[in-house]
C-alpha atoms as a PDB file:
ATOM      1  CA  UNK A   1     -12.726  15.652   9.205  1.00  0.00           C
ATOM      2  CA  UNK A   2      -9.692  17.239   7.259  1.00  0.00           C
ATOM      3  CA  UNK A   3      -8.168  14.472   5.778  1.00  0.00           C
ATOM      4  CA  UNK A   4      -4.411  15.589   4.662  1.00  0.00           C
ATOM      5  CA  UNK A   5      -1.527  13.462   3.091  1.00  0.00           C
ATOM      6  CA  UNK A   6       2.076  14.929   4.258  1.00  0.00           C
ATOM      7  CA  UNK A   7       5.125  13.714   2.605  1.00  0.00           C
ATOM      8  CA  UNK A   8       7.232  11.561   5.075  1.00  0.00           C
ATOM      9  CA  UNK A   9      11.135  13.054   4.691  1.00  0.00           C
ATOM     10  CA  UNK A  10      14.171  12.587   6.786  1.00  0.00           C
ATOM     11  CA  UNK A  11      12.960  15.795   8.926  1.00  0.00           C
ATOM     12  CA  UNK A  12       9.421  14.334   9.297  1.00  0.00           C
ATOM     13  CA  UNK A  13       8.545  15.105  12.801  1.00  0.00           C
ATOM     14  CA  UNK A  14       6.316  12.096  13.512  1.00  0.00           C
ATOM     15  CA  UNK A  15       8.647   9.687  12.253  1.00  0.00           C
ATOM     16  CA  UNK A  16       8.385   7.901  15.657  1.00  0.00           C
ATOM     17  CA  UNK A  17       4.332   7.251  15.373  1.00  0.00           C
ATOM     18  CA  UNK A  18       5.044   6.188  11.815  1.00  0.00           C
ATOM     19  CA  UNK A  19       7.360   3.575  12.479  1.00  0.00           C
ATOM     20  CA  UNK A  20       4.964   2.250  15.284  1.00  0.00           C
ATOM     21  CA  UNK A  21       2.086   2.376  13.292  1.00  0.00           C
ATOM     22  CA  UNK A  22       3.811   0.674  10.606  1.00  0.00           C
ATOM     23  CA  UNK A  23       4.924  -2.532  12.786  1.00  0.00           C
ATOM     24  CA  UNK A  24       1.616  -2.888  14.571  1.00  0.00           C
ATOM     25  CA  UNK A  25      -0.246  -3.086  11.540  1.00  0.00           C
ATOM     26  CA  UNK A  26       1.944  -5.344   9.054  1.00  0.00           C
ATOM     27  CA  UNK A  27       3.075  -8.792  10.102  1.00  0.00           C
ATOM     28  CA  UNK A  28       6.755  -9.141  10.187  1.00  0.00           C
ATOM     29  CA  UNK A  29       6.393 -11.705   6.654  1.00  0.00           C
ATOM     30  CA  UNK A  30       4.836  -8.691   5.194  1.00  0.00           C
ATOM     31  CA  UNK A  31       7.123  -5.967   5.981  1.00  0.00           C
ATOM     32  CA  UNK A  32       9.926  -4.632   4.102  1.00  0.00           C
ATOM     33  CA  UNK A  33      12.473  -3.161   6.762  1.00  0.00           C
ATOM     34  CA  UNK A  34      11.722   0.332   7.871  1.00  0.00           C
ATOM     35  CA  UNK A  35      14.912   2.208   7.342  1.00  0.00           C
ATOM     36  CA  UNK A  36      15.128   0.546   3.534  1.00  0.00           C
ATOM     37  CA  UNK A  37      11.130   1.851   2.801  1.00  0.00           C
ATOM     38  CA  UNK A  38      12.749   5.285   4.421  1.00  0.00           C
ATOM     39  CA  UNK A  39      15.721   5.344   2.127  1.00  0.00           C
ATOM     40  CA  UNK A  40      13.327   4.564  -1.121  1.00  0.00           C
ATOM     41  CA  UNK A  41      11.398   7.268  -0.245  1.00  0.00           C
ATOM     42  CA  UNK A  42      13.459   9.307  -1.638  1.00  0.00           C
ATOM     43  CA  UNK A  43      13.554   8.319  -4.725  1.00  0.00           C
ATOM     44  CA  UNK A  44      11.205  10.394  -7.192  1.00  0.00           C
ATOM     45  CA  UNK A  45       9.144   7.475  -7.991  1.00  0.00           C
ATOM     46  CA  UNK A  46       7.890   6.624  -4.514  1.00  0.00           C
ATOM     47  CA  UNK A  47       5.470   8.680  -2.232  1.00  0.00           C
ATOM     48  CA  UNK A  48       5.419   8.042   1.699  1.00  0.00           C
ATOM     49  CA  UNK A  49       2.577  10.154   2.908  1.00  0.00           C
ATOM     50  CA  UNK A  50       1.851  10.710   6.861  1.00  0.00           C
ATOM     51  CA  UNK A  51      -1.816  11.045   7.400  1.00  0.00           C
ATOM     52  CA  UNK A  52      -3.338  13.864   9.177  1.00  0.00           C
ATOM     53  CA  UNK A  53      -6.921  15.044  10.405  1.00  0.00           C
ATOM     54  CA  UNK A  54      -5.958  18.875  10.999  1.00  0.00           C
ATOM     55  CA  UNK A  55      -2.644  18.085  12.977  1.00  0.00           C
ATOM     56  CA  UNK A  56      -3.445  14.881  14.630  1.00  0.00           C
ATOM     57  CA  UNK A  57      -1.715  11.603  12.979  1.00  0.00           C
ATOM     58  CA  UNK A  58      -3.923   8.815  12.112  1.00  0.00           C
ATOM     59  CA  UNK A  59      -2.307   6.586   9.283  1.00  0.00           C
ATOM     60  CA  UNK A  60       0.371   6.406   6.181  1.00  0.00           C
ATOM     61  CA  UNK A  61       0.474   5.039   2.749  1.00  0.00           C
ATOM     62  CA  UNK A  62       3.167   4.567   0.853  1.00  0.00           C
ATOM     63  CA  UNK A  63       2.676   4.389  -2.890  1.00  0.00           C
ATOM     64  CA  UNK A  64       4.940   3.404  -5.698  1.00  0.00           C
ATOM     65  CA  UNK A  65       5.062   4.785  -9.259  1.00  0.00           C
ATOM     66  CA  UNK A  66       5.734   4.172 -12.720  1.00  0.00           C
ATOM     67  CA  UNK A  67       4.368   5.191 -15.973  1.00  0.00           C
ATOM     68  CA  UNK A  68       0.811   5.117 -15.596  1.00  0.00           C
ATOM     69  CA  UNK A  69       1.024   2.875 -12.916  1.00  0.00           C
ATOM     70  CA  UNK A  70       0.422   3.726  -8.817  1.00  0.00           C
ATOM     71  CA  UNK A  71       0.886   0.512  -6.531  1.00  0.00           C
ATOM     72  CA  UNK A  72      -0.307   0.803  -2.696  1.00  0.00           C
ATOM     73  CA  UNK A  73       2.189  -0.905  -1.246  1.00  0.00           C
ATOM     74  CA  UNK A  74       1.573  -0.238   2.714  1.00  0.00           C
ATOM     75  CA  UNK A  75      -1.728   1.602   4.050  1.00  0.00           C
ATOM     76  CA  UNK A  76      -2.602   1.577   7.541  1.00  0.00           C
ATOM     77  CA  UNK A  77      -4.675   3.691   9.300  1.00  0.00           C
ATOM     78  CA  UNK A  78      -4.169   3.810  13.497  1.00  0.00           C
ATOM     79  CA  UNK A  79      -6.535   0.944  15.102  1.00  0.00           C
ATOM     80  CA  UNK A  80      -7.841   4.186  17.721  1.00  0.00           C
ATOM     81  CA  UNK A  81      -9.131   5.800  14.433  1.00  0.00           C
ATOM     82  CA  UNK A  82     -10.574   2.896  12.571  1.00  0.00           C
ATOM     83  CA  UNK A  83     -13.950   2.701  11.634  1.00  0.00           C
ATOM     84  CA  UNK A  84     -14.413   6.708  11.452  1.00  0.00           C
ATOM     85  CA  UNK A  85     -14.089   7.145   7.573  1.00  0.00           C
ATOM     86  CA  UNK A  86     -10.401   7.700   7.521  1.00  0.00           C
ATOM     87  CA  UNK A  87     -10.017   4.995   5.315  1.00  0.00           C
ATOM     88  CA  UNK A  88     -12.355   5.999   3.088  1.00  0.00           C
ATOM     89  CA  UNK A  89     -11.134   9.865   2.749  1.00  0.00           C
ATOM     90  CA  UNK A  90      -7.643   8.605   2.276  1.00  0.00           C
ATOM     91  CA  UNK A  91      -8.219   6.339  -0.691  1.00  0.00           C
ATOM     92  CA  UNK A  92     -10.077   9.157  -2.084  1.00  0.00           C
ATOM     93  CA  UNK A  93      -7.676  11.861  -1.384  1.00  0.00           C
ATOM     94  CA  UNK A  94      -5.327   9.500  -3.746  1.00  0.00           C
ATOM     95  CA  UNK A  95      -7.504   8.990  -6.651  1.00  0.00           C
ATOM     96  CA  UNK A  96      -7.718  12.691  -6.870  1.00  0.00           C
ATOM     97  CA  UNK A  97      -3.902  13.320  -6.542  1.00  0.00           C
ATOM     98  CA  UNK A  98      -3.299  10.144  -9.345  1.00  0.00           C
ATOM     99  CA  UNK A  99      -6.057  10.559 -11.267  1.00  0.00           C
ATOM    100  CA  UNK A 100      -5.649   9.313 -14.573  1.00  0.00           C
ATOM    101  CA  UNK A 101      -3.225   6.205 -13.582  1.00  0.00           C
ATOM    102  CA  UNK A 102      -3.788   2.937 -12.909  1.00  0.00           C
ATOM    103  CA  UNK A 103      -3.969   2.359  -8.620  1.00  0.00           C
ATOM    104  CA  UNK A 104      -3.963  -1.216  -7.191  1.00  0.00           C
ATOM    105  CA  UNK A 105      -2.500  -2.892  -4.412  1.00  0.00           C
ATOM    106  CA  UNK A 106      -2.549  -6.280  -3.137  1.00  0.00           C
ATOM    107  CA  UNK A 107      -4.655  -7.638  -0.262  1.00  0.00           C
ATOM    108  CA  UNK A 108      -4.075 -10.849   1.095  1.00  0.00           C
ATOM    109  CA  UNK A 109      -6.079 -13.763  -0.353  1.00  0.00           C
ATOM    110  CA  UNK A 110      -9.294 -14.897   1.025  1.00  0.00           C
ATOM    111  CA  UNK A 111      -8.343 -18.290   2.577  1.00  0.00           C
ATOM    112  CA  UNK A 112     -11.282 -19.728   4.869  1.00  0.00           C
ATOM    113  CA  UNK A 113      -8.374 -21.147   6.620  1.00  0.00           C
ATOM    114  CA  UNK A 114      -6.506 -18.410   7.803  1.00  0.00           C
ATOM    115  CA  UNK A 115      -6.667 -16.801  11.380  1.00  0.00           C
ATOM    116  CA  UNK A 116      -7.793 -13.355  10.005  1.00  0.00           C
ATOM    117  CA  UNK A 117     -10.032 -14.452   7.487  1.00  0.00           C
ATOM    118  CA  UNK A 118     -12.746 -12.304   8.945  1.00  0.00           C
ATOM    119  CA  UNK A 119     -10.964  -9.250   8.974  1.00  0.00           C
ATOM    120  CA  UNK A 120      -9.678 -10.137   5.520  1.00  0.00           C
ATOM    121  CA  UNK A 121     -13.145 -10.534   4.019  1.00  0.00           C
ATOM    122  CA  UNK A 122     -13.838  -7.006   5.852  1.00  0.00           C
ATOM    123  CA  UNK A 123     -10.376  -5.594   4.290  1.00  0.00           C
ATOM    124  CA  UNK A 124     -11.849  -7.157   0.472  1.00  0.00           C
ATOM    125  CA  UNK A 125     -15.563  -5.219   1.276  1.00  0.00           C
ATOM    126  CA  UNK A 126     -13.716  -1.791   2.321  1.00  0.00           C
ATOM    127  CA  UNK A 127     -11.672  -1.525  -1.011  1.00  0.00           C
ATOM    128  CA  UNK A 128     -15.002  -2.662  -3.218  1.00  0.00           C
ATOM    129  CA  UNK A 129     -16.872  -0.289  -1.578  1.00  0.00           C
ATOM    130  CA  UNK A 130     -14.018   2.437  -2.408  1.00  0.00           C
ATOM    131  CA  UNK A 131     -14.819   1.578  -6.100  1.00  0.00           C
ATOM    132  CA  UNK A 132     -11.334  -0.798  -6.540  1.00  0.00           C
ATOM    133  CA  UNK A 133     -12.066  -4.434  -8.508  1.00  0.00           C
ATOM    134  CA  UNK A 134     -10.423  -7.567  -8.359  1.00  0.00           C
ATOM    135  CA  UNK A 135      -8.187  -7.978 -11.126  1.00  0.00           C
ATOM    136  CA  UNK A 136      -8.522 -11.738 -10.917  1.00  0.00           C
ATOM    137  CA  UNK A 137      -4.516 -11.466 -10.688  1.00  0.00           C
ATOM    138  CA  UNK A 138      -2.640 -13.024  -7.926  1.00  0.00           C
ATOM    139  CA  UNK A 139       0.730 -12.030  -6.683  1.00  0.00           C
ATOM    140  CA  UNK A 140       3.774 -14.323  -4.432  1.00  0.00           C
ATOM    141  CA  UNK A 141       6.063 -12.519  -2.343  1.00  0.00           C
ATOM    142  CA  UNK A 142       8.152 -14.812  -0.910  1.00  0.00           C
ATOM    143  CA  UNK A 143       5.755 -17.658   0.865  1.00  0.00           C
ATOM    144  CA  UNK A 144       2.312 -15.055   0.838  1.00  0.00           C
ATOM    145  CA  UNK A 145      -0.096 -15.202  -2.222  1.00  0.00           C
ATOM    146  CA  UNK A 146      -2.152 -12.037  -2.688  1.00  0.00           C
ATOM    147  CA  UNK A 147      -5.022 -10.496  -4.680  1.00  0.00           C
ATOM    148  CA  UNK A 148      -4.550  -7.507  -6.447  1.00  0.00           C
ATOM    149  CA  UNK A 149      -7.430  -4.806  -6.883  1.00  0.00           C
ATOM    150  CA  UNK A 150      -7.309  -2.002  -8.523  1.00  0.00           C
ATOM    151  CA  UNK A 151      -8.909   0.925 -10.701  1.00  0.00           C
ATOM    152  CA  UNK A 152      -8.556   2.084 -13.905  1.00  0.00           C
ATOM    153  CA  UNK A 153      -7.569  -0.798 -15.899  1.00  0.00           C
ATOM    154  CA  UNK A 154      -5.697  -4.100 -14.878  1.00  0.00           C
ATOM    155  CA  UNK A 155      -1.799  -4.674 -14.346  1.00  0.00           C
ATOM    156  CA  UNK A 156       0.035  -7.088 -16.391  1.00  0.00           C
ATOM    157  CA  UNK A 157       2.735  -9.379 -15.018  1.00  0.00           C
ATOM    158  CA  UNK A 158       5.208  -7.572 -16.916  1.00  0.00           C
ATOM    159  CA  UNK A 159       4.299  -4.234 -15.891  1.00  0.00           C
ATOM    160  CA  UNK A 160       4.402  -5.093 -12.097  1.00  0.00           C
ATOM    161  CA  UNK A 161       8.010  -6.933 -13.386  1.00  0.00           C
ATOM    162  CA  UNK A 162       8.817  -3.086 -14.392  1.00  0.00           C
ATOM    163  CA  UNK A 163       7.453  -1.280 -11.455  1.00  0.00           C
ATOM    164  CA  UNK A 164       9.381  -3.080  -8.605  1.00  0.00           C
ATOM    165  CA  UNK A 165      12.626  -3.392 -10.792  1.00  0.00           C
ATOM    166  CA  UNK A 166      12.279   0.400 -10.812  1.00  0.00           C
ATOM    167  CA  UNK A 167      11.925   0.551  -7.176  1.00  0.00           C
ATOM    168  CA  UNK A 168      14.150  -2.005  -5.957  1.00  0.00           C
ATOM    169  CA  UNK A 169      16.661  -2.038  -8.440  1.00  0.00           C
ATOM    170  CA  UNK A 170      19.013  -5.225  -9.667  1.00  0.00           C
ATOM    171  CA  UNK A 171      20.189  -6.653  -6.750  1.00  0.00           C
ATOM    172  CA  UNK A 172      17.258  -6.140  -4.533  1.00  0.00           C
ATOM    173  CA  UNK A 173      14.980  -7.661  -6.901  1.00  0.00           C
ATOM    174  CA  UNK A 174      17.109 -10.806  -7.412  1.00  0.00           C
ATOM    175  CA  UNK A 175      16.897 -11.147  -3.232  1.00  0.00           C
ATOM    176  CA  UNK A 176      12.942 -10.745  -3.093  1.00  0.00           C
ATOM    177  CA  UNK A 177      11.012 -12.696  -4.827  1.00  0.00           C
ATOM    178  CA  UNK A 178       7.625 -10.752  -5.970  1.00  0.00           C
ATOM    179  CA  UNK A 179       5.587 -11.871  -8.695  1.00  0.00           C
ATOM    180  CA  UNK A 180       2.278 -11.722 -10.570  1.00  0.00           C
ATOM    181  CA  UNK A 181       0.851 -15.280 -11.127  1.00  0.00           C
ATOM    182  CA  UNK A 182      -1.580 -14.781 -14.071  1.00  0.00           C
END
């Protein structure tokens, strides 16, 4: 397995699979839209990486910067290649290439409740096993409460505050509705 991270541009040539991958694996209350992640992209701050065994596709992540901070914002890996240590490689590929930061994302929470609470208590036992910890933060985006995990140190609400305003800038921002609940 050769496990390599391509950055996504305008030119990518799987932009196609991406886009697939992306709405198959992200509910539709979850997802930004596609052509406004695109367009962020660009910015210097934000990394969309294809994922690639040798030449095949098999996933994306899309990671957002600032200061010391890394946020996984969207990682999906193709259900056909699931279970085969993709996963794994990838989240190790990126502590390598942002070593010294802070990583976390958010996962949704545990709720006994839900329809995918098994695959949710799977989703919690993959990122513990890839060394990330709860920070015993939650975070609202519009009506869905997650958990953020993370490594190298915790994320304070007014960090997280910075990060997105960074990304999304003013107006965005004031449309979404994102926030750490401490």
């Amino acid at each position: 397995m050769d496990v390599t991270l391509k950055k996504v541009t305008r030119r990518f040539s799987d932009h196609k699979l991406l886009k697939q991958l992306y709405k198959k694996a992200f509910p539709i209350e979850e997802r930004a839209p596609f052509w406004l992640l695109s367009a962020k992209a660009k910015k210097e701050n934000v990394d969309f990486w294809a994922i690639y065994d040798s030449h095949k596709f098999v996933g994306l992540i899309y990671i957002v910067n600032y200061a010391d901070l890394s946020y996984i914002f969207y990682f999906a890996v193709l259900d056909s290649e699931r279970g085969k240590g993709y996963g794994s490689k990838v989240l190790e590929a990126v502590k390598q290439k942002y070593q010294n930061r802070r990583i976390f994302l958010a996962i949704e929470q545990l709720d006994e409740d839900s329809e995918n609470y098994d695959i949710r208590v799977k989703r919690k036992r993959f990122y513990r096993k890839n060394g990330f910890v709860a920070l015993d933060l939650k975070l609202k985006e519009a009506s869905v409460v997650y958990e953020l995990m993370g490594i190298g140190g915790t994320v304070t609400a007014q960090e997280y505050d910075l990060l997105i305003g960074a990304y999304a800038g003013r107006l965005l921002k004031r449309l979404v509705t994102m926030k750490i609940i401490e």
